[in-house]
C-alpha atoms as a PDB file:
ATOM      1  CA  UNK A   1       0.021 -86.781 -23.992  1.00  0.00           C
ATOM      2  CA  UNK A   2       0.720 -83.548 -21.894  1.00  0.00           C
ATOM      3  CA  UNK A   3      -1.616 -84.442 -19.729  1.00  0.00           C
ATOM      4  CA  UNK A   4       0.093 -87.245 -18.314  1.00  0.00           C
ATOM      5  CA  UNK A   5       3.455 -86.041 -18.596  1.00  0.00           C
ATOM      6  CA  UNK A   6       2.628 -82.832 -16.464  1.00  0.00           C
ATOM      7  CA  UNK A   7       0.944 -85.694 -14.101  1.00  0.00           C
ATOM      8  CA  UNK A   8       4.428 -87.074 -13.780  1.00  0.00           C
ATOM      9  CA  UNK A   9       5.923 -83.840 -13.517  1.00  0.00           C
ATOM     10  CA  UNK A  10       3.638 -82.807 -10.665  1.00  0.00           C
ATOM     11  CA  UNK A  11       4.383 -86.120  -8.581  1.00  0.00           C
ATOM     12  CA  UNK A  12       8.241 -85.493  -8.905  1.00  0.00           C
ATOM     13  CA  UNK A  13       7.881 -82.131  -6.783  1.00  0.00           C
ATOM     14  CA  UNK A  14       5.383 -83.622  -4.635  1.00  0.00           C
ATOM     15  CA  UNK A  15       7.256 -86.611  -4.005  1.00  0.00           C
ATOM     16  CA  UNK A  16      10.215 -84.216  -2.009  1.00  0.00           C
ATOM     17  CA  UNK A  17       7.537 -82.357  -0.236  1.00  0.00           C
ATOM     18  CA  UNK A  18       5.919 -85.161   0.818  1.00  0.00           C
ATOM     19  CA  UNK A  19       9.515 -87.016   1.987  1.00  0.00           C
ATOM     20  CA  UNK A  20      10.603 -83.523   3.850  1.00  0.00           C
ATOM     21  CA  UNK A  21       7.284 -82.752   5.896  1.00  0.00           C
ATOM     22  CA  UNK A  22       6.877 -86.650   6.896  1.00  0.00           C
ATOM     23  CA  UNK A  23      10.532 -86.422   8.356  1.00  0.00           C
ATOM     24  CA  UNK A  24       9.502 -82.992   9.921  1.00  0.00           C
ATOM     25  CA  UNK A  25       5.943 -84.237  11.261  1.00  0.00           C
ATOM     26  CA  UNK A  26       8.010 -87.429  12.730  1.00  0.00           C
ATOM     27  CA  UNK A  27      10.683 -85.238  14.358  1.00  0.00           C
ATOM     28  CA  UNK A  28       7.755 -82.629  16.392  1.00  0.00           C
ATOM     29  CA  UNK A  29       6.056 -85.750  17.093  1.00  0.00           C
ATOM     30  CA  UNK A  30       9.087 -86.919  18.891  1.00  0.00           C
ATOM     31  CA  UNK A  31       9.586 -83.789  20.889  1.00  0.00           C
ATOM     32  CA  UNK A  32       5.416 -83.450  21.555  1.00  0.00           C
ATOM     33  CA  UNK A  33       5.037 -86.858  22.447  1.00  0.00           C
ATOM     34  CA  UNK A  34       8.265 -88.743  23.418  1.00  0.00           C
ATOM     35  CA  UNK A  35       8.469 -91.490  21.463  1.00  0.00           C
ATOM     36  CA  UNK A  36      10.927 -92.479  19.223  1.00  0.00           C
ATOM     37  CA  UNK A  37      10.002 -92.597  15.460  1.00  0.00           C
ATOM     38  CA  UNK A  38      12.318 -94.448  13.117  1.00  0.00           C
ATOM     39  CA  UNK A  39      13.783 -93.189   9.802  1.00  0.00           C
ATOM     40  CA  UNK A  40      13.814 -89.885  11.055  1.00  0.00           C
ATOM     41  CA  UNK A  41      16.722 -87.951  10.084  1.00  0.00           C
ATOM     42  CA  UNK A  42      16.589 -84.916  11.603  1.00  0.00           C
ATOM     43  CA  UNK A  43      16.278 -87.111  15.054  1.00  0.00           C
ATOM     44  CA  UNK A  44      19.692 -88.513  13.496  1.00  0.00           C
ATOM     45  CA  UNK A  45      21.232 -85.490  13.233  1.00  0.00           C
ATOM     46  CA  UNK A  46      20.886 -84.789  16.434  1.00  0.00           C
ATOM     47  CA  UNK A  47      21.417 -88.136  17.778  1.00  0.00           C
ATOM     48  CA  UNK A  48      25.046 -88.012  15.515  1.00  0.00           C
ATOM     49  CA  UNK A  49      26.557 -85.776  18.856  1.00  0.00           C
ATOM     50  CA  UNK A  50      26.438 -85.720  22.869  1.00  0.00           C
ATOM     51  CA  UNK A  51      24.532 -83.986  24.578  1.00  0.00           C
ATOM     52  CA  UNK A  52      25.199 -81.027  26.598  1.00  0.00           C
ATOM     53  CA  UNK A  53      27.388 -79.851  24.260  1.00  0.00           C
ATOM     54  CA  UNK A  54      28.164 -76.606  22.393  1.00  0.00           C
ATOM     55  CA  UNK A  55      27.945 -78.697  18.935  1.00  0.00           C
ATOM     56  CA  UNK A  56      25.063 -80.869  20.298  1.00  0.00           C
ATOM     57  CA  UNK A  57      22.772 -77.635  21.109  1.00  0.00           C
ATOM     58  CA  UNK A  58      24.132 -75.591  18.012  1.00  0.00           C
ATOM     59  CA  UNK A  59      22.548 -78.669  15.595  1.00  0.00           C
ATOM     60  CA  UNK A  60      19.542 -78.833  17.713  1.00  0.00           C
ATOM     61  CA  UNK A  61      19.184 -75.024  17.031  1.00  0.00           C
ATOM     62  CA  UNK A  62      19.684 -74.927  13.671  1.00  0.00           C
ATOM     63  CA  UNK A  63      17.460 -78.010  13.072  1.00  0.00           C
ATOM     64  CA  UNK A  64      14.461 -76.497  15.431  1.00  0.00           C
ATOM     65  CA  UNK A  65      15.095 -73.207  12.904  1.00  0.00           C
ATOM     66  CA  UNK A  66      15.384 -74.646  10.054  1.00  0.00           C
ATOM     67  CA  UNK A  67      12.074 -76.221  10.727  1.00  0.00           C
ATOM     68  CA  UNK A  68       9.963 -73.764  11.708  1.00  0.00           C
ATOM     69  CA  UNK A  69      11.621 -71.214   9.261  1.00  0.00           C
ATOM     70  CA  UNK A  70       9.992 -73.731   6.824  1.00  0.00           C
ATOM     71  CA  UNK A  71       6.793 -73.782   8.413  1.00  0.00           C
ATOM     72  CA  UNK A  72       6.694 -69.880   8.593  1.00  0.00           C
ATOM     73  CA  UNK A  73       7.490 -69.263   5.050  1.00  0.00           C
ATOM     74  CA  UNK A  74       4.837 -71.921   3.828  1.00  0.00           C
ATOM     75  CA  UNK A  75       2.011 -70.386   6.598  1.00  0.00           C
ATOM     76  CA  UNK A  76       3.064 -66.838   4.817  1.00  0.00           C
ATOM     77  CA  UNK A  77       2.531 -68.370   1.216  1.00  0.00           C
ATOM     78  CA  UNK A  78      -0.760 -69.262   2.022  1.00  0.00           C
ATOM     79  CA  UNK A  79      -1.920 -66.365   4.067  1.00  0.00           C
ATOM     80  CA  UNK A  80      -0.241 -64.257   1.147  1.00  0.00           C
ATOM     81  CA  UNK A  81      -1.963 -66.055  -1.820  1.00  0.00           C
ATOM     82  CA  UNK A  82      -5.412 -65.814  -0.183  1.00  0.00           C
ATOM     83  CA  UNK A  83      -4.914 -61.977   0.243  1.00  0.00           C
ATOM     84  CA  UNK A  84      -4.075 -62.033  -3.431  1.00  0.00           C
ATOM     85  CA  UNK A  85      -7.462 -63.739  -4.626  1.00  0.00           C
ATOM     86  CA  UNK A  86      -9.528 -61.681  -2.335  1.00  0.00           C
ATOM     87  CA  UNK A  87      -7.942 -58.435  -4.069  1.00  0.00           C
ATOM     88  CA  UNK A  88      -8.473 -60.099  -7.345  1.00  0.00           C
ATOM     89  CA  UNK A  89     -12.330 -61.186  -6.836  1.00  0.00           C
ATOM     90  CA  UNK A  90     -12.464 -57.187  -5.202  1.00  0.00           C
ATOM     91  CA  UNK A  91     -11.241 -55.894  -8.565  1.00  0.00           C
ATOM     92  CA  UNK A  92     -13.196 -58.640 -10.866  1.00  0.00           C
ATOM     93  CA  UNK A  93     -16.628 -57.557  -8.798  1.00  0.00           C
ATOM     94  CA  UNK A  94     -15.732 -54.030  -9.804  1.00  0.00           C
ATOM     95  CA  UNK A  95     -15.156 -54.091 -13.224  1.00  0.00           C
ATOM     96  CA  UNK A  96     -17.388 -56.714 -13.888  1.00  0.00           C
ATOM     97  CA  UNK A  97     -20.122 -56.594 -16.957  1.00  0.00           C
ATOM     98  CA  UNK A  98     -22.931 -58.641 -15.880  1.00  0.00           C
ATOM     99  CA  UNK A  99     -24.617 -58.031 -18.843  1.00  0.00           C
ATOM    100  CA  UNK A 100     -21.902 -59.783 -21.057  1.00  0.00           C
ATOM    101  CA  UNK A 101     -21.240 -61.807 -18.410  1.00  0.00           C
ATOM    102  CA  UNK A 102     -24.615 -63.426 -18.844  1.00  0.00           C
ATOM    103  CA  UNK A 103     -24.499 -63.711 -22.221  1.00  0.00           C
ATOM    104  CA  UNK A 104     -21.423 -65.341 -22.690  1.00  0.00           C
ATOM    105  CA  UNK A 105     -21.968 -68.006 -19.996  1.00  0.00           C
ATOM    106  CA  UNK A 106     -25.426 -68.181 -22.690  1.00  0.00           C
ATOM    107  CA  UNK A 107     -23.368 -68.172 -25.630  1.00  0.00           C
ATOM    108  CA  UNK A 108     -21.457 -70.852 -24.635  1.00  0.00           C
ATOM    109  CA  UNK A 109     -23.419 -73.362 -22.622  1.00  0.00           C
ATOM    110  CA  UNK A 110     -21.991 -72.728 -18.914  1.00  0.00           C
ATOM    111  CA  UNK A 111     -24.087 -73.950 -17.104  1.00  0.00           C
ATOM    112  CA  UNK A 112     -22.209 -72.615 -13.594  1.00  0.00           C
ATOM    113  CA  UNK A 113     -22.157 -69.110 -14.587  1.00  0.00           C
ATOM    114  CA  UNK A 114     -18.230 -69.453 -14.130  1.00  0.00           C
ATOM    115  CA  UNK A 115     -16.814 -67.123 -16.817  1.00  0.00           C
ATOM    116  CA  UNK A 116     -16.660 -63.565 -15.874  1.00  0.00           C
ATOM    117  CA  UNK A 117     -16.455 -60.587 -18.213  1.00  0.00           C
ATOM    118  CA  UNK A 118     -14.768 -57.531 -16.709  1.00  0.00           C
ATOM    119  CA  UNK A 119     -14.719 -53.843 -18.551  1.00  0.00           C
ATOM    120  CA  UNK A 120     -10.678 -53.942 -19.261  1.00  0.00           C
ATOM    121  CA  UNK A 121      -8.998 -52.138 -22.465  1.00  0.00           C
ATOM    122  CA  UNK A 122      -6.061 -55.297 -22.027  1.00  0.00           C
ATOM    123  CA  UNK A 123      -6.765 -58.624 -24.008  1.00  0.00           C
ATOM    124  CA  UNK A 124      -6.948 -60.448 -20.475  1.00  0.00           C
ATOM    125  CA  UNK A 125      -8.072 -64.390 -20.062  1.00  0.00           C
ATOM    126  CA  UNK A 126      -6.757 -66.610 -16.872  1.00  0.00           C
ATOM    127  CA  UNK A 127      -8.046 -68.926 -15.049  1.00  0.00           C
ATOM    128  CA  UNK A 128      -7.821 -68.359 -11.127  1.00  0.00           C
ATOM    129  CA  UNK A 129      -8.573 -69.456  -7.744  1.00  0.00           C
ATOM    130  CA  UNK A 130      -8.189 -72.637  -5.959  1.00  0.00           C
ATOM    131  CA  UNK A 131     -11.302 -75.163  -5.121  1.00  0.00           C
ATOM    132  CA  UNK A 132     -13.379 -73.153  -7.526  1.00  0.00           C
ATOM    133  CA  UNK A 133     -11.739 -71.551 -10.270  1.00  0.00           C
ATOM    134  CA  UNK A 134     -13.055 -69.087 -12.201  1.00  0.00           C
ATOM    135  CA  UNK A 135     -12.283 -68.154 -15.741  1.00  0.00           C
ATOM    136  CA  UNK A 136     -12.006 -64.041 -16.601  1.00  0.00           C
ATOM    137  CA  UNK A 137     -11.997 -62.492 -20.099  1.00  0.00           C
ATOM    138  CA  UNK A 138     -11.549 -58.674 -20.715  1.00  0.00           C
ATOM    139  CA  UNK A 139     -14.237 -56.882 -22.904  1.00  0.00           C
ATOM    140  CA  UNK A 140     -11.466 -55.759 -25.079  1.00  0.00           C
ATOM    141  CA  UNK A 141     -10.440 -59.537 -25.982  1.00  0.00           C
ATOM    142  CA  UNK A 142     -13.878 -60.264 -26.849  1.00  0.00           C
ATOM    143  CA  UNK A 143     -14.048 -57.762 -29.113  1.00  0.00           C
ATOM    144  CA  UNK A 144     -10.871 -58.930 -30.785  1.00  0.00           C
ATOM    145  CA  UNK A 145     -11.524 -62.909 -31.611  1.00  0.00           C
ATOM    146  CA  UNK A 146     -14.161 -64.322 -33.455  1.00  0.00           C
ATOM    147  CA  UNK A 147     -16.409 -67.400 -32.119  1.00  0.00           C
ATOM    148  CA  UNK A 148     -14.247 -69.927 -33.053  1.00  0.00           C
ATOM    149  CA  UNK A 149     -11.645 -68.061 -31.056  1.00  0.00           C
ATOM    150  CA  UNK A 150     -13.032 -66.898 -28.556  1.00  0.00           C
ATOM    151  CA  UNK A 151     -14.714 -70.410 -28.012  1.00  0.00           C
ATOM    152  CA  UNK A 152     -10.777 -72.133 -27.975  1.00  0.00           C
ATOM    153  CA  UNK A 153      -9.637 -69.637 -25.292  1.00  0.00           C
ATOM    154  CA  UNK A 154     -12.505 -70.723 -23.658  1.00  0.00           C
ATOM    155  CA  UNK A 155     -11.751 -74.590 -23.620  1.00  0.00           C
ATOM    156  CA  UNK A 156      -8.531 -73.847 -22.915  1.00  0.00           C
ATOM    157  CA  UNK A 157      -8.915 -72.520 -19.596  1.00  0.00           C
ATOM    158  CA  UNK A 158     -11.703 -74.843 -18.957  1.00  0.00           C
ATOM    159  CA  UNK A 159      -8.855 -77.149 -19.008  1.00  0.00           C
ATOM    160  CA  UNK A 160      -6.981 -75.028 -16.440  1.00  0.00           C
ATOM    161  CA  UNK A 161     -10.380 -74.989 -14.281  1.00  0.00           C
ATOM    162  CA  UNK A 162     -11.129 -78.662 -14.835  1.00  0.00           C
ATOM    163  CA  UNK A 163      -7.633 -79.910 -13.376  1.00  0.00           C
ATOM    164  CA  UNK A 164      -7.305 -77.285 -10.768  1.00  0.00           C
ATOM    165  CA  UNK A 165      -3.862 -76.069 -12.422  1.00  0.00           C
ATOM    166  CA  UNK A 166      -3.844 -72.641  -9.990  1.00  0.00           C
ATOM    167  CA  UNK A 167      -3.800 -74.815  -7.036  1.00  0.00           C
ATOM    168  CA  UNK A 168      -0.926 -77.326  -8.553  1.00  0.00           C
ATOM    169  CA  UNK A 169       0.815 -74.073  -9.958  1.00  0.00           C
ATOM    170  CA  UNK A 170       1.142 -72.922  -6.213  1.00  0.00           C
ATOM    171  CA  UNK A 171       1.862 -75.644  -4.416  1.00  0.00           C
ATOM    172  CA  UNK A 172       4.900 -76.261  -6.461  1.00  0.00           C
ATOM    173  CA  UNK A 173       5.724 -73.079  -6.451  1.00  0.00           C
ATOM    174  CA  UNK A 174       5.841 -73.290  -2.728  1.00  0.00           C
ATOM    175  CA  UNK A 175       7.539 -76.401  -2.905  1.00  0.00           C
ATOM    176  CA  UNK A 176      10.787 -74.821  -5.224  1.00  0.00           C
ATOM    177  CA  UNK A 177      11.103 -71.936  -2.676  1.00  0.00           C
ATOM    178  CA  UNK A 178      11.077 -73.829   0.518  1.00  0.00           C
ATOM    179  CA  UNK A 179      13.080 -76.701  -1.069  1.00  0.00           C
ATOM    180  CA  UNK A 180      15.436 -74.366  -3.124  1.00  0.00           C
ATOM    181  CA  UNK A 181      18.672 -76.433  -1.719  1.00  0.00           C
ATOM    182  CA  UNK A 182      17.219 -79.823  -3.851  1.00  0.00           C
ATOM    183  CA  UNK A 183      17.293 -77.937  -7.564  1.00  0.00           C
ATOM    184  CA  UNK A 184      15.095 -80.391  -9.443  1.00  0.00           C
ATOM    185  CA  UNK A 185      12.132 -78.924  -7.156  1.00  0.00           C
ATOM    186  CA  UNK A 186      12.209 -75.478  -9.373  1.00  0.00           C
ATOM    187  CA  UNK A 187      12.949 -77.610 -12.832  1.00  0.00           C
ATOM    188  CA  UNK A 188       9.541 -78.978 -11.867  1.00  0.00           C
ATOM    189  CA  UNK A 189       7.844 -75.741 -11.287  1.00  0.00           C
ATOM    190  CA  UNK A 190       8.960 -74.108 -14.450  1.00  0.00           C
ATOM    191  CA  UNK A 191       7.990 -77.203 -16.501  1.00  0.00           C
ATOM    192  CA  UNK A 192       4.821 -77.796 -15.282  1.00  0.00           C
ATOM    193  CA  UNK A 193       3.587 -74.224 -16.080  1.00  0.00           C
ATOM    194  CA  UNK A 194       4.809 -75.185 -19.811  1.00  0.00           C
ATOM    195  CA  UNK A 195       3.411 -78.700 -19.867  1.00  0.00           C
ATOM    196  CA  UNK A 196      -0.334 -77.650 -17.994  1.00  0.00           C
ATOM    197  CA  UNK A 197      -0.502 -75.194 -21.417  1.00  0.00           C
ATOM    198  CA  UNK A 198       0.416 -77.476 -23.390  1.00  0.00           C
ATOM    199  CA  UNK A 199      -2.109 -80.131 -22.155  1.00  0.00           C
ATOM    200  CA  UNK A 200      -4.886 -77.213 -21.577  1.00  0.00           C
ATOM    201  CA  UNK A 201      -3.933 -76.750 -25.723  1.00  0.00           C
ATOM    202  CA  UNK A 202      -4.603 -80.253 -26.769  1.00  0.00           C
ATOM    203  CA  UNK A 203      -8.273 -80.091 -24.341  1.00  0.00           C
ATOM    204  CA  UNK A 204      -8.660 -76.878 -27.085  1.00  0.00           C
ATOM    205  CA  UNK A 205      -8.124 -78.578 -29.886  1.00  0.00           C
ATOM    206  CA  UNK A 206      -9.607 -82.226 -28.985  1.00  0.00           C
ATOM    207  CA  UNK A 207     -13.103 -80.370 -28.011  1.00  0.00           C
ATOM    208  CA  UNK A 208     -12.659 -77.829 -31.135  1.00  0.00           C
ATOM    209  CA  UNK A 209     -12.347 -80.576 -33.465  1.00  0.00           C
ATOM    210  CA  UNK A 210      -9.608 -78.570 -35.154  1.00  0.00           C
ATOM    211  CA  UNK A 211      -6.439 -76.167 -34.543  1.00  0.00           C
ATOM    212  CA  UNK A 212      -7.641 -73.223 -36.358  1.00  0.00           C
ATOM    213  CA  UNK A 213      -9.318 -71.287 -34.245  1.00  0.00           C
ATOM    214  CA  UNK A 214      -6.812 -71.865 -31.466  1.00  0.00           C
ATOM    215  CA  UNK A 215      -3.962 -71.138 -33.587  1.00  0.00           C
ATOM    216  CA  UNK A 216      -6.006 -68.119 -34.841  1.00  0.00           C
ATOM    217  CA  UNK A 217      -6.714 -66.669 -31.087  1.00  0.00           C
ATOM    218  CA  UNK A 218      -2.363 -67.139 -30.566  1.00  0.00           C
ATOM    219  CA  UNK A 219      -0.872 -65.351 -33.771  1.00  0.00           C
ATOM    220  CA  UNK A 220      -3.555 -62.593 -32.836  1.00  0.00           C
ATOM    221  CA  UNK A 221      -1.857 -62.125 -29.519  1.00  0.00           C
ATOM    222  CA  UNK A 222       1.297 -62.423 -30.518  1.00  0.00           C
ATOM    223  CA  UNK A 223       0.748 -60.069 -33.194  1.00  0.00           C
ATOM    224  CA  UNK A 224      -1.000 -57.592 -30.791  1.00  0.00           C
ATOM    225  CA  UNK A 225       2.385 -57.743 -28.235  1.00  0.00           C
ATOM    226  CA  UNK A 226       4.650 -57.588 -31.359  1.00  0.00           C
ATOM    227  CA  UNK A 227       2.949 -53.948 -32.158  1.00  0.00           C
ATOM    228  CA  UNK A 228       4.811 -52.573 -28.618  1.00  0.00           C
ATOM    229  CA  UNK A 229       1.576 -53.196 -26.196  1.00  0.00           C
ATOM    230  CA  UNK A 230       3.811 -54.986 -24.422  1.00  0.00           C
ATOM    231  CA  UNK A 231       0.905 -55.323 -21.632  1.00  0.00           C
ATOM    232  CA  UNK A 232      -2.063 -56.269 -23.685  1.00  0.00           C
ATOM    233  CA  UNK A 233      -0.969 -60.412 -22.864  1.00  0.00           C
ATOM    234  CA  UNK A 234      -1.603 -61.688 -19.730  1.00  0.00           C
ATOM    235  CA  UNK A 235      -0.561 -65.155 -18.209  1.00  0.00           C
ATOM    236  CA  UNK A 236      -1.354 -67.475 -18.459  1.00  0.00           C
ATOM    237  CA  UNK A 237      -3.009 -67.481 -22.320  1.00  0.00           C
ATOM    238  CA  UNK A 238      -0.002 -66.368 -23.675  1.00  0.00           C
ATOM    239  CA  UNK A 239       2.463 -66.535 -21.666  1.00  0.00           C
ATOM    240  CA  UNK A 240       6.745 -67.145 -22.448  1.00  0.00           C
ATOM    241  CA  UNK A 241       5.105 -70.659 -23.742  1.00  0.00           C
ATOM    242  CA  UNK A 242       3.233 -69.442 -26.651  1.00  0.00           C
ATOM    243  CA  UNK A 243       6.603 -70.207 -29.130  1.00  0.00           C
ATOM    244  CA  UNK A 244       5.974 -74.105 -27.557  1.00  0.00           C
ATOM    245  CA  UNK A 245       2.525 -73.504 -27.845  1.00  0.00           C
ATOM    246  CA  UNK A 246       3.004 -72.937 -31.709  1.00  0.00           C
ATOM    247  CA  UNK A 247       5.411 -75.272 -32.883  1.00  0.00           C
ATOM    248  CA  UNK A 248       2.933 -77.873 -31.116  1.00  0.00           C
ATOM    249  CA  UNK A 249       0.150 -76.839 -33.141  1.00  0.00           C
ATOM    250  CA  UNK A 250       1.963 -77.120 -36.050  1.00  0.00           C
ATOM    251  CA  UNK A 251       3.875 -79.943 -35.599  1.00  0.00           C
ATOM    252  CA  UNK A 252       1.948 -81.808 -33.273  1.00  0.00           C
ATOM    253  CA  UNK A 253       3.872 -85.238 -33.620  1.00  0.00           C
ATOM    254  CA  UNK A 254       7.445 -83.697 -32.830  1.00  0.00           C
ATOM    255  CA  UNK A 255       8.353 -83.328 -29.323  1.00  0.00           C
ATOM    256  CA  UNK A 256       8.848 -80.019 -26.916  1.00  0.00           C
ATOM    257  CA  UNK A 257      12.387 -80.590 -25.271  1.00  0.00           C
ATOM    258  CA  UNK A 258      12.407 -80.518 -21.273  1.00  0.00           C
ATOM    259  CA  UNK A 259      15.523 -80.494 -20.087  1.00  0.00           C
ATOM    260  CA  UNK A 260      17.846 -80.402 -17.168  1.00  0.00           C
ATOM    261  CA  UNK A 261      20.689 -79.277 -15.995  1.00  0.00           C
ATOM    262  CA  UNK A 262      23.643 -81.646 -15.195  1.00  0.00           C
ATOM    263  CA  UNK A 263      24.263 -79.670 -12.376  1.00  0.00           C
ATOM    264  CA  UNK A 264      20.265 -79.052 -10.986  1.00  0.00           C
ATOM    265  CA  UNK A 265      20.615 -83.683 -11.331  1.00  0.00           C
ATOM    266  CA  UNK A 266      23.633 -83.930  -9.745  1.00  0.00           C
ATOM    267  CA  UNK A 267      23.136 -81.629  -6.343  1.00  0.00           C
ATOM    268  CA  UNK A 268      19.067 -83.293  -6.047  1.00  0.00           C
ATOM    269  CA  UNK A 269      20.133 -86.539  -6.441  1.00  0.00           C
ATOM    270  CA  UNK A 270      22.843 -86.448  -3.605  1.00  0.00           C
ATOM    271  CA  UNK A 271      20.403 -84.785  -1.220  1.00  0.00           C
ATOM    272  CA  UNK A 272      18.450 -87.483  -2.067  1.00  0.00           C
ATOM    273  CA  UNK A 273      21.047 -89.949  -1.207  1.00  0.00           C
ATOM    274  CA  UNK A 274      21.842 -88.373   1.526  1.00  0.00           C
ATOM    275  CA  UNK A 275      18.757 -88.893   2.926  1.00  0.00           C
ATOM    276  CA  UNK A 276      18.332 -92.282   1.768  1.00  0.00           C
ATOM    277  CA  UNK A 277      21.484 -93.320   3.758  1.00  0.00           C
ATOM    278  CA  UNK A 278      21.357 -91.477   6.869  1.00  0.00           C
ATOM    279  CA  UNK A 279      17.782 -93.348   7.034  1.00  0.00           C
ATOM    280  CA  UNK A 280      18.872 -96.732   6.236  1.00  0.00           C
ATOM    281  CA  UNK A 281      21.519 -95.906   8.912  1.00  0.00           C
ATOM    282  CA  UNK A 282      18.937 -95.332  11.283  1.00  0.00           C
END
């Protein structure tokens, strides 16, 4: 059920991406190539005032900014978030036990050696990377659950790794900082990174056969953060969505509320009609 309402979550933040960088690729190729392309608005814009103007090269300006102020802040994502992994994979390769590493990709039947143990006195498990993501548990979290547990983290960031949720996570993160002006971009980021744990949850449970041991693995790191170490949790196993998380295994007929904000609907879906019209105008 998550699943696919995370699927429809994701589409609604790619679906404004996708409608601002077509109007942006048809407005360079206008200027690269010199031909006209139709239901451009940014062309329209333009097109709205004389030229040779003050007001016709002031709105050229700030539409030739705006665009490559876009561009640069998505180019400096990227270059920023592959920085980040190659510091993570630095640190993982340091603190690494290959020893446990081996026997817990053993233990539990990987067959890609893709779970990797590092020497860490914080219960740590995440799922990172892009293309291949790798799953990471700490030594000291190990030590903490029992099989059953330990195997539900385990399917539940299999779940991450299996639908490539680090990649989705980031590009609509991206997407909600570039497109701040349409709010519904951000209400999509936020409630994807509930929904994707949700979903990852019900993978848990559905190859577990049971909620015990998933349930079991949560109360222990809640209990564990409760106690003051306010740093032995790291996202994304229990993250702010572990009281969603809970209630869902308990109750796992009633629904999680996602809602928005009158005022997030109201501004998004005038920039979209904005657009709509000054394109049909065209």
């Amino acid at each position: 059920m998550w699943r696919y309402k995370s699927l429809v979550v994701l589409g609604l933040g790619l679906f404004f991406a996708i409608l601002l960088f077509v109007q942006m690729g048809m407005y360079v190729l206008n200027h690269l190539l010199g031909t006209m392309i139709n239901l451009n608005i940014f062309q329209l814009c333009i097109s709205l005032f004389r030229g040779n103007t003050v007001v016709y090269h002031s709105v050229l300006l700030g539409v030739n900014t705006f665009i490559a102020y876009t561009c640069f802040i998505l180019c400096k994502k990227v270059v920023h978030q592959v920085i980040d992994i190659n510091r993570v994979k630095k640190k993982i390769a340091l603190l690494k036990n290959s020893q446990l590493t081996e026997q817990i990709n053993k233990k539990y039947y990987r067959k890609h050696m893709d779970i990797h143990v590092i020497n860490c006195h914080e219960h740590i498990a995440f799922t990172f990377g892009f293309f291949k993501p790798t799953i990471v548990l700490s030594t000291e979290l190990i030590a903490m659950l029992d099989h059953a547990e330990l195997e539900a983290v385990i399917y539940h960031e299999s779940a991450h790794q299996r639908y490539f949720d680090p990649l989705k996570v980031f590009v609509l993160q991206m997407i909600s900082e570039v497109m701040w002006y349409i709010p519904l971009t951000k209400w999509a980021y936020q409630n994807y990174k509930i929904m994707i744990e949700l979903a990852a949850d019900e993978y848990a449970v559905n190859r577990m056969g049971s909620e015990l041991g998933l349930g079991s693995a949560l109360l222990k790191l809640v209990k564990t953060r409760l106690k003051g170490n306010a740093t032995s949790v790291l996202v994304p196993f229990a993250d702010g969505t572990v009281d969603f998380r809970i209630k869902q295994l308990i109750e796992p007929e009633s629904s999680i509320p996602v809602k928005l904000q009158t005022k997030s609907v109201f501004i998004s879906i005038n920039m979209i009609l904005l657009l709509m019209v000054l394109m049909v105008i065209v």
